[in-house]
Protein backbone atom coordinates (compact mmCIF):
# COMPACT_ATOMS: atom_id res chain seq x y z
CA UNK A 1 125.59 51.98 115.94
CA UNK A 2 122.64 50.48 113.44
CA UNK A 3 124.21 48.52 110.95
CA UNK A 4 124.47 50.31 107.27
CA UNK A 5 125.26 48.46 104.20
CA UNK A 6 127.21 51.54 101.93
CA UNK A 7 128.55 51.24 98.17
CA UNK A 8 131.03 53.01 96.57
CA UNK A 9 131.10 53.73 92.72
CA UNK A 10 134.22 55.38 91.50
CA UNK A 11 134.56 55.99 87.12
CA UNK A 12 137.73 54.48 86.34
CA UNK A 13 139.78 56.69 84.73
CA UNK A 14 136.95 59.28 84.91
CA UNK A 15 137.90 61.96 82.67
CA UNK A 16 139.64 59.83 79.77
CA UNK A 17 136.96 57.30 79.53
CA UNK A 18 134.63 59.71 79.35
CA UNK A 19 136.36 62.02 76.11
CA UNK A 20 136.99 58.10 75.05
CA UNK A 21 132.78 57.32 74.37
CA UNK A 22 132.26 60.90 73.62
CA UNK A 23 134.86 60.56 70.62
CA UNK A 24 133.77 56.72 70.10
CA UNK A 25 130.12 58.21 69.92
CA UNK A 26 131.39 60.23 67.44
CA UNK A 27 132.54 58.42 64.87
CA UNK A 28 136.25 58.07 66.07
CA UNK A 29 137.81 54.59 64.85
CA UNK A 30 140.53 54.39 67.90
CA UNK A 31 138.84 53.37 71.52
CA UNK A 32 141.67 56.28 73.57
CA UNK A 33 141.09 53.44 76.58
CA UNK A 34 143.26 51.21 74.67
CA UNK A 35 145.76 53.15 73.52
CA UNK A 36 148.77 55.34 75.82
CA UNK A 37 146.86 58.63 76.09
CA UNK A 38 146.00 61.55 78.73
CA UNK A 39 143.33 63.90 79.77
CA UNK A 40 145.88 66.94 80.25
CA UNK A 41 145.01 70.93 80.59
CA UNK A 42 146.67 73.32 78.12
CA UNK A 43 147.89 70.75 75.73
CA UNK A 44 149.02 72.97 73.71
CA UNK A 45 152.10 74.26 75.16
CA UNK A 46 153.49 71.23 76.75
CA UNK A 47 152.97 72.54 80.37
CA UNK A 48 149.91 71.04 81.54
CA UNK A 49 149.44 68.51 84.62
CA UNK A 50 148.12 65.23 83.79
CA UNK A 51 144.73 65.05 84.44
CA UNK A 52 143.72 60.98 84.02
CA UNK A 53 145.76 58.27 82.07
CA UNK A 54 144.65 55.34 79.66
CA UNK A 55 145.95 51.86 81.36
CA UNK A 56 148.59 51.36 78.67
CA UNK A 57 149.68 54.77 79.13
CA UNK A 58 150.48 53.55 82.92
CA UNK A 59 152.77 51.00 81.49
CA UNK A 60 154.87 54.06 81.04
CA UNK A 61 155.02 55.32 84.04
CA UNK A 62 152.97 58.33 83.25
CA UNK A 63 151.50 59.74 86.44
CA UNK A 64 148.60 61.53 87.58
CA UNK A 65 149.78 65.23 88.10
CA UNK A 66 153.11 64.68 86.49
CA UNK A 67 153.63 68.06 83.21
CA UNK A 68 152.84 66.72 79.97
CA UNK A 69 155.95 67.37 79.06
CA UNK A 70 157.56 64.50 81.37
CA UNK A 71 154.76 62.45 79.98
CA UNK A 72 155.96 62.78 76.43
CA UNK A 73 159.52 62.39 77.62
CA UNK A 74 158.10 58.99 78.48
CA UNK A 75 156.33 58.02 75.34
CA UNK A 76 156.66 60.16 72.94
CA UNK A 77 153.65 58.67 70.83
CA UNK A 78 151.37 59.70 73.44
CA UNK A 79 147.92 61.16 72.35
CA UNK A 80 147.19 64.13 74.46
CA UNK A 81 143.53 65.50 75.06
CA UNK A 82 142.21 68.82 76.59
CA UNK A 83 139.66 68.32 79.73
CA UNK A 84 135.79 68.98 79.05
CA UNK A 85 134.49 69.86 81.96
CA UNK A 86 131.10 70.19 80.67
CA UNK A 87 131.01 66.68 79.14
CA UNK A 88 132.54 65.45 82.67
CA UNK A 89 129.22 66.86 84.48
CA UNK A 90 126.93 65.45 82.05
CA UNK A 91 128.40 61.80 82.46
CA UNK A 92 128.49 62.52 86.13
CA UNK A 93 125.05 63.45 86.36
CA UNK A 94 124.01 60.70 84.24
CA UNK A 95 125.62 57.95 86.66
CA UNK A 96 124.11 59.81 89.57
CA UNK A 97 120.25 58.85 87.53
CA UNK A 98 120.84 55.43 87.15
CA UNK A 99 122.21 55.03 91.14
CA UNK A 100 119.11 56.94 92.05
CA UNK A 101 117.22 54.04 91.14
CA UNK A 102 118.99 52.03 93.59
CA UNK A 103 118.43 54.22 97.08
CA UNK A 104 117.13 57.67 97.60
CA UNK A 105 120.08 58.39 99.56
CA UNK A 106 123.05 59.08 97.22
CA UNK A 107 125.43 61.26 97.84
CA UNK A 108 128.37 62.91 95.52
CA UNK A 109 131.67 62.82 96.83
CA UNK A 110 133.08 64.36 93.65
CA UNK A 111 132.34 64.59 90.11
CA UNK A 112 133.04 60.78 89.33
CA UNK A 113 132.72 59.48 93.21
CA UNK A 114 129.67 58.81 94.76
CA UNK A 115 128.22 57.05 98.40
CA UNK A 116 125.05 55.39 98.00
CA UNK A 117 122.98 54.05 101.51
CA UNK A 118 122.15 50.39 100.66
CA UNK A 119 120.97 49.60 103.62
CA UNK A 120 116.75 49.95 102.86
CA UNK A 121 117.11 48.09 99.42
CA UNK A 122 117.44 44.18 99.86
CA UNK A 123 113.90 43.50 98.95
CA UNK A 124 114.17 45.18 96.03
CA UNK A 125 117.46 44.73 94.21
CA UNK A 126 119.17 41.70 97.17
CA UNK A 127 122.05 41.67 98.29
CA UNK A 128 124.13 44.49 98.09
CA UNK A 129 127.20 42.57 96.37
CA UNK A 130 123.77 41.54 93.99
CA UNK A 131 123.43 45.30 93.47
CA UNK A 132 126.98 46.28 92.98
CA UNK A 133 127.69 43.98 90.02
CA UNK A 134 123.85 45.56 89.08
CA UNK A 135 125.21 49.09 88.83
CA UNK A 136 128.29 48.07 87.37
CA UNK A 137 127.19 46.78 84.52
CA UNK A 138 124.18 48.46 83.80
CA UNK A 139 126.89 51.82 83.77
CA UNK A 140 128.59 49.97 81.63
CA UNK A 141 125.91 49.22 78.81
CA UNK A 142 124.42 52.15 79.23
CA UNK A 143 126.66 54.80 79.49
CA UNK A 144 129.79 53.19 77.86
CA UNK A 145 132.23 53.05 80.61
CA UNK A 146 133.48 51.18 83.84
CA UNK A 147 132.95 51.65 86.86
CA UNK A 148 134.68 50.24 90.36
CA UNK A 149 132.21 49.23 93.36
CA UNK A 150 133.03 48.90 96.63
CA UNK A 151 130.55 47.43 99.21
CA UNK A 152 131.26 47.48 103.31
CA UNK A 153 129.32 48.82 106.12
CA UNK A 154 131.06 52.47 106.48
CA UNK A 155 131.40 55.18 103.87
CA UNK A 156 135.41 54.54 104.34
CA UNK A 157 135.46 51.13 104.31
CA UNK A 158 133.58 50.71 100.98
CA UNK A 159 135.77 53.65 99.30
CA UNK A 160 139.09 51.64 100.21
CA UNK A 161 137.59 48.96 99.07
CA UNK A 162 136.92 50.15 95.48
CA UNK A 163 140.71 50.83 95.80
CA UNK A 164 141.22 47.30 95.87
CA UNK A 165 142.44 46.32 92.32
CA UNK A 166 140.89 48.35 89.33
CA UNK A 167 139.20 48.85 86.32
CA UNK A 168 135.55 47.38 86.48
CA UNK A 169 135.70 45.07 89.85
CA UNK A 170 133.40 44.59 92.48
CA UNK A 171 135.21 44.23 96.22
CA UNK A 172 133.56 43.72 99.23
CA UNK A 173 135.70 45.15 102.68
CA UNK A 174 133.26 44.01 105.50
CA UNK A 175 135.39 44.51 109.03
CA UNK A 176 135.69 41.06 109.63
CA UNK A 177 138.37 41.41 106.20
CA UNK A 178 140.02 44.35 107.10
CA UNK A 179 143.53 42.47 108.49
CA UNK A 180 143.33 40.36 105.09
CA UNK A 181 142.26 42.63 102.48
CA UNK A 182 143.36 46.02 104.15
CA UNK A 183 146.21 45.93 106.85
CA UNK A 184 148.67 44.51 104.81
CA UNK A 185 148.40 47.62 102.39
CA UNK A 186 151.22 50.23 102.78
CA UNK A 187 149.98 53.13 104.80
CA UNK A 188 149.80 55.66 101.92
CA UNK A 189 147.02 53.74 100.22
CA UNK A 190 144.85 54.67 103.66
CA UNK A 191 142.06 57.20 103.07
CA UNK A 192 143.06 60.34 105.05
CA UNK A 193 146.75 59.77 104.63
CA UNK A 194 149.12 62.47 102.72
CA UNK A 195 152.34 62.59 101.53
CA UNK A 196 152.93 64.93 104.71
CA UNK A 197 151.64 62.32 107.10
CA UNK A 198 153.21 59.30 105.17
CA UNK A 199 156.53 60.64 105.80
CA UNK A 200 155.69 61.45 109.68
CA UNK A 201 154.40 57.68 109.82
CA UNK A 202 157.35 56.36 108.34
CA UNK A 203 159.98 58.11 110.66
CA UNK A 204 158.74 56.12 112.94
CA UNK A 205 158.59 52.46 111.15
CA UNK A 206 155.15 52.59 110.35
CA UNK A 207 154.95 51.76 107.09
CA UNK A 208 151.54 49.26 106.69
CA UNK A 209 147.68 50.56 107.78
CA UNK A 210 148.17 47.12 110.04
CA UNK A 211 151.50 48.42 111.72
CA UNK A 212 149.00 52.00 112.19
CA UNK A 213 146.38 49.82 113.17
CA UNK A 214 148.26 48.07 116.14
CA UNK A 215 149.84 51.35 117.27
CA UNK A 216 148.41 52.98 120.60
CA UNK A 217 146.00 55.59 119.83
CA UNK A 218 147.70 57.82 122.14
CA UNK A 219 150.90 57.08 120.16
CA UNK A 220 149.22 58.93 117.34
CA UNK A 221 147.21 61.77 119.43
CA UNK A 222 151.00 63.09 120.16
CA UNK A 223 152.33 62.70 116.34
CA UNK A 224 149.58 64.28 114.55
CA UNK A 225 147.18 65.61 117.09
CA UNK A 226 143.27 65.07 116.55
CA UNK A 227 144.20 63.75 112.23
CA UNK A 228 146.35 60.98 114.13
CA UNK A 229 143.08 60.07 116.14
CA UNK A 230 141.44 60.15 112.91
CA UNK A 231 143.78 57.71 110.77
CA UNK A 232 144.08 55.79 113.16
CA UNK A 233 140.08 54.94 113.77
CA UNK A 234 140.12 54.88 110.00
CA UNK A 235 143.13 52.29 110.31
CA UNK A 236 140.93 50.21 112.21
CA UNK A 237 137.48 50.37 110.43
CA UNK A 238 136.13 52.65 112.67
CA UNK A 239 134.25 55.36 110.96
CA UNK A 240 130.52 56.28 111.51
CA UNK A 241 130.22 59.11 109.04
CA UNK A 242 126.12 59.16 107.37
CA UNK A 243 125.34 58.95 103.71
CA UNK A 244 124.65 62.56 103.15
CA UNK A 245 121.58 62.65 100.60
CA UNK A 246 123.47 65.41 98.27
CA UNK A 247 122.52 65.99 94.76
CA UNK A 248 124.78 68.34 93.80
CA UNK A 249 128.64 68.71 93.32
CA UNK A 250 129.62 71.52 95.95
CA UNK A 251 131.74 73.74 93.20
CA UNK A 252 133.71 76.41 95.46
CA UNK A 253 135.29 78.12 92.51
CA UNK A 254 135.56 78.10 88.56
CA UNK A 255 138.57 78.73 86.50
CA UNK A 256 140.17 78.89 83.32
CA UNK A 257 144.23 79.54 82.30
CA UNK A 258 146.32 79.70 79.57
CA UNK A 259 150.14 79.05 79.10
CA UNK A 260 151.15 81.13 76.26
CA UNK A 261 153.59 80.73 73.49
CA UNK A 262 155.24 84.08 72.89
CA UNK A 263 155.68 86.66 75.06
CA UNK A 264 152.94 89.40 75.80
CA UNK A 265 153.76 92.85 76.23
CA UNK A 266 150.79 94.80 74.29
CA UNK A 267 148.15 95.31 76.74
CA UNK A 268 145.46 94.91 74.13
CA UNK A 269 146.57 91.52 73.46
CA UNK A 270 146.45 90.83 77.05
CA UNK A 271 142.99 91.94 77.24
CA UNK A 272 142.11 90.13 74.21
CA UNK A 273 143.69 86.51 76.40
CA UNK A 274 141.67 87.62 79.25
CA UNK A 275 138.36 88.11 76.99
CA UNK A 276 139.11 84.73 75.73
CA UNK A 277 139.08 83.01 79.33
CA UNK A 278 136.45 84.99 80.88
CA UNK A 279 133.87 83.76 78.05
CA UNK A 280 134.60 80.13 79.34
CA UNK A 281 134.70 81.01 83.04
CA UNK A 282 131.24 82.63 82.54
CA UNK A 283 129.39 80.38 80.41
CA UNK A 284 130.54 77.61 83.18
CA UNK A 285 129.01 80.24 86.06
CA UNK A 286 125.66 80.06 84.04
CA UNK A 287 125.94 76.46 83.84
CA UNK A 288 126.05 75.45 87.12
CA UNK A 289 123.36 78.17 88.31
CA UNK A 290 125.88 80.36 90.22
CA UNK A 291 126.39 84.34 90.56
CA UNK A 292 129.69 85.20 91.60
CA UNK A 293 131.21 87.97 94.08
CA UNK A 294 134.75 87.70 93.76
CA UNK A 295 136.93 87.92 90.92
CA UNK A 296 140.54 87.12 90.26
CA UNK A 297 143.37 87.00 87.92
CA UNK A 298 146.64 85.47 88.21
CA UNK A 299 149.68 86.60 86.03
CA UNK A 300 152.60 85.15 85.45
CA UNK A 301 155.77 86.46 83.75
CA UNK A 302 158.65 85.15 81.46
CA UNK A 303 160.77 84.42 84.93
CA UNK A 304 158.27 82.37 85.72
CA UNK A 305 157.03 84.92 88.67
CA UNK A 306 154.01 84.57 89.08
CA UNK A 307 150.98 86.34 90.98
CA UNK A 308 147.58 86.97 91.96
CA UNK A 309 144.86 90.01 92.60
CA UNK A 310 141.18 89.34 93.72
CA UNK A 311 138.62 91.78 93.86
CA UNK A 312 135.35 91.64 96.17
CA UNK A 313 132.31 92.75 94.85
CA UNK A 314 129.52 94.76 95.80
CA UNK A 315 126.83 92.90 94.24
CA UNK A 316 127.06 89.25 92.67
CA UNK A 317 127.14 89.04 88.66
CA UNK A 318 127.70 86.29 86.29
CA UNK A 319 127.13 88.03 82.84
CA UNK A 320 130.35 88.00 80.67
CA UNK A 321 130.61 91.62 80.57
CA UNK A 322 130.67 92.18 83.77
CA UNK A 323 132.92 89.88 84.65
CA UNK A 324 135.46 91.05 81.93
CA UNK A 325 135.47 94.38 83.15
CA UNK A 326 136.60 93.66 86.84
CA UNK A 327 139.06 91.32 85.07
CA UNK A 328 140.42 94.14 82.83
CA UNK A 329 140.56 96.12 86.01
CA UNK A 330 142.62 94.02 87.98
CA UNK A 331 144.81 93.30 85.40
CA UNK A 332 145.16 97.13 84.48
CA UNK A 333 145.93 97.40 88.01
CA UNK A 334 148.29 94.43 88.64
CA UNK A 335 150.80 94.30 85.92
CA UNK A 336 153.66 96.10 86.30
CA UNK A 337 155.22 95.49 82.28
CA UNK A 338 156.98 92.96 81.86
CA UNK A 339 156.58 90.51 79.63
CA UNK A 340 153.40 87.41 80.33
CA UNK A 341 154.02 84.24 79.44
CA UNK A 342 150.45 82.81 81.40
CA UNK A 343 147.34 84.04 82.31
CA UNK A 344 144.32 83.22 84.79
CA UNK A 345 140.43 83.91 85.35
CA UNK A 346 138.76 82.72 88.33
CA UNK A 347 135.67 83.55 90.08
CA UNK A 348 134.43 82.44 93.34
CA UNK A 349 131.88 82.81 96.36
CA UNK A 350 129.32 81.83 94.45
CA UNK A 351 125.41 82.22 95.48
CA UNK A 352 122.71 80.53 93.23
CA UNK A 353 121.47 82.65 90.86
CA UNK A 354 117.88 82.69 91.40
CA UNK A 355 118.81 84.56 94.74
CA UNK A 356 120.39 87.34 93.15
CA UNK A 357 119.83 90.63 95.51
CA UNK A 358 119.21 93.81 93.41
CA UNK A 359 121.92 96.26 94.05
CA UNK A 360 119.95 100.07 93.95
CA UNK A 361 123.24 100.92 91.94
CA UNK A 362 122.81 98.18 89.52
CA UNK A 363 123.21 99.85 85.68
CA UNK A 364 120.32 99.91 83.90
CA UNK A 365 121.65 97.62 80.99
CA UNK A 366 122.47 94.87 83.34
CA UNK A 367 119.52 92.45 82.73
CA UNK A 368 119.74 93.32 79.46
CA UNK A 369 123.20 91.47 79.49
CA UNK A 370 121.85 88.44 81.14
CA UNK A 371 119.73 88.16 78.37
CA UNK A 372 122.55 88.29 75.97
CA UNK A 373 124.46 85.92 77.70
CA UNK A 374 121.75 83.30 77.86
CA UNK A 375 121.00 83.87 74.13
CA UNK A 376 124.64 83.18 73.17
CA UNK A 377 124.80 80.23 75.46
CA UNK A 378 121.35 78.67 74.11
CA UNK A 379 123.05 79.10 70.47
CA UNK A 380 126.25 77.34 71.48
CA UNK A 381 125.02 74.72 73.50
CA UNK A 382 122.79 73.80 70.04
CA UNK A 383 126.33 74.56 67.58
CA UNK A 384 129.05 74.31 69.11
CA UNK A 385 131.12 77.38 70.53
CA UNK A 386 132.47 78.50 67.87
CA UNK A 387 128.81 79.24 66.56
CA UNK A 388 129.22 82.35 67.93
CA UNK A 389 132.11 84.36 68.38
CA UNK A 390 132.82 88.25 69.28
CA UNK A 391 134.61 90.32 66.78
CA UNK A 392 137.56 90.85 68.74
CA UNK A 393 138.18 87.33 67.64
CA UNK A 394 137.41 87.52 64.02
CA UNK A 395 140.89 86.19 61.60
CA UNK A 396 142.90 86.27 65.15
CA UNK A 397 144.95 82.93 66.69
CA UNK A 398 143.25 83.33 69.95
CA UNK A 399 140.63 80.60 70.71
CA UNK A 400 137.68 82.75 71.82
CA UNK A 401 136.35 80.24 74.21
CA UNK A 402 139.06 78.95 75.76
CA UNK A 403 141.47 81.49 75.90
CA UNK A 404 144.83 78.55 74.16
CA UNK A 405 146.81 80.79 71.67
CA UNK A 406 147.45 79.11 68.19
CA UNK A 407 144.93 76.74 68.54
CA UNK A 408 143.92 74.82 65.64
CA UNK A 409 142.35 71.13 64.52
CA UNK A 410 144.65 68.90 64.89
CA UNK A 411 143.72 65.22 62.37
CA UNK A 412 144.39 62.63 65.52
CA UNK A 413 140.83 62.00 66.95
CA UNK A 414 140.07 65.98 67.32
CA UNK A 415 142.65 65.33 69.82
CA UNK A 416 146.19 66.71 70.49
CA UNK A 417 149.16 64.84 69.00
CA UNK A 418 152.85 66.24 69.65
């Protein structure tokens, strides 16, 4: 196999350090990095998942995908902020410029992951431990936050290797260090390893990547089939996987929820909730470039039942109209009464929207939406979302982008204190 030379940069912390320089850029006096705080959806009601978590918030023992409201049970002082998913992409896409510079060949794992091929760039930028600390710090002046890099000659080698110790460290995991740096690390912190097969592993005393590592292959073809095959290559550095030149974040569905605080039962209100969600679901459609086919809505009642309707559509849309109506649809035609305590929008298979087919059925006033649309969206994206608001919305407690109930400005940092 030709030799590769492969980095790995991962945001620490992603999604808090980036609401931490967009509030610092903002005139905010606190640095959120410093202080116990979360990234955490639906703040409002207590019921969100942690989304990311400040380092002293960690002294806690506040998790990643723990509810708030064990989080607060934790340290009650904790400041609590909502996710901005379109802030997120912008940083993203702004780290993705500056590694550009680096290699042609970068591709994007996730939204705050990416691979980049080293492997043609000694002569301009050296080594690639040189180039590492490079990108580190240059991401770091210039966009505000930290970054780990790991360096090896596989794609899974330098991801576990940015896994190494965090926030804003360099590691190198070239195979000659794997039984050093690597084997000695208990088998959940392997790449490719769950919490289903970390307990099978364990049953049977494996309980290092090392002790996985020195196990006979065909050991773990009859545990786990072909994935014990794969962890255990991956146990031992083996992994030939290509940088994938990818430019884009692969988004395979968009969302937006609400928990609410009082029970629905008026179906206007209901619609009014679902009005409020589809606006963000669609403007984040129009965002990306996407027309969607399927719609769905999720419901879930003051038992704490909860369930979900999806409709297919005949011809892709992404104007908010549209959208609303199928979701008023299959809401009309999923609840059965009783009284909603949350509420869902998604849409999904998504085609990009310059490839839109023209449906012979299409109503007339259907372009004349898009236009709409992308008239309100040029007017928000220059005021704020709140520039622009529909009547339905006008002296009523419902957010009309995101779709909380009772929202309101809270003093802490434009952030969420309870």
């Amino acid at each position: 196999m030709t030799h590769m030379d492969v980095l790995h940069i991962d945001a620490n912390a992603a999604y808090l350090s980036w609401t931490a320089v967009e509030l610092l850029e903002k005139g905010c006096p606190i640095d959120i990095r410093t202080v116990p705080s979360v990234i955490a959806g639906d703040p409002e009601n207590r019921h969100g998942i942690i989304l990311a978590k400040s380092i002293p918030a960690k002294k806690y023992g506040i998790k990643t995908g723990e509810s708030l409201f064990e989080a607060k049970n934790k340290c009650p002082s904790l400041l609590v902020f909502p996710p901005d998913y379109d802030l997120y992409m912008c940083c993203s896409n702004a780290m993705y410029q500056i590694l550009l510079e680096y290699s042609p060949l970068v591709e994007r794992y996730s939204i705050d992951e990416c691979f980049l091929d080293y492997t043609a760039s000694h002569k301009l930028f050296g080594s690639p431990v040189a180039a590492a600390h490079a990108i580190k710090n240059r991401i770091k002046t210039e966009l505000g936050y930290t970054v780990n890099v790991g360096v090896s000659s596989t794609k899974v080698l330098a991801k576990m290797a940015g896994e190494l110790k965090k926030p804003n460290l360099v590691h190198t995991l070239w195979p000659e260090e794997i039984p050093a740096k690597m084997w000695p690390l208990p088998i959940g912190a392997l790449f490719m390893v769950g919490h289903a097969t970390k307990k099978k592993l364990e049953s049977i005393n494996i309980r290092t990547i090392g002790e996985l590592a020195q196990t006979k292959k065909e050991h773990m073809k009859a545990l786990l089939k072909s994935h014990g095959l794969l962890v255990w290559n991956l146990a031992n550095g083996i992994d030939d996987s290509p940088v994938t030149l990818n430019s884009e974040i692969l988004q395979k569905s968009v969302g937006n929820s609400t928990t609410i605080d009082h029970d629905v039962t008026d179906r206007t209100e209901a619609h009014i909730i679902l009005l409020a969600l589809t606006e963000r679901v669609a403007m984040r459609l129009r965002k990306l470039g996407y027309l969607t086919s399927v719609v769905s809505v999720s419901i879930k009642n003051n038992s704490f039942m909860r369930y979900t309707h999806q409709l297919k559509l005949s011809n892709s849309i992404n104007s908010t109209t549209e959208i609303y109506e199928n979701v008023c649809r299959l809401f009309d035609q999923s609840w059965k009464g009783e009284p909603l305590r949350h509420l869902g929008v998604h849409v999904s298979d998504f085609q990009a929207s310059k490839t839109r087919q023209i449906c012979m059925f299409d109503r007339s006033d259907s372009s004349k939406l898009q236009d709409i649309d992308k008239a309100v969206d040029k007017i928000r994206a220059r005021y704020g979302t709140r520039a622009i608001i529909r009547g339905s919305f006008v002296n009523g407690s419902i957010n009309p982008i995101q779709g909380g109930v009772n929202d309101s400005e809270y003093i802490m940092m434009g952030g969420y204190e309870q």
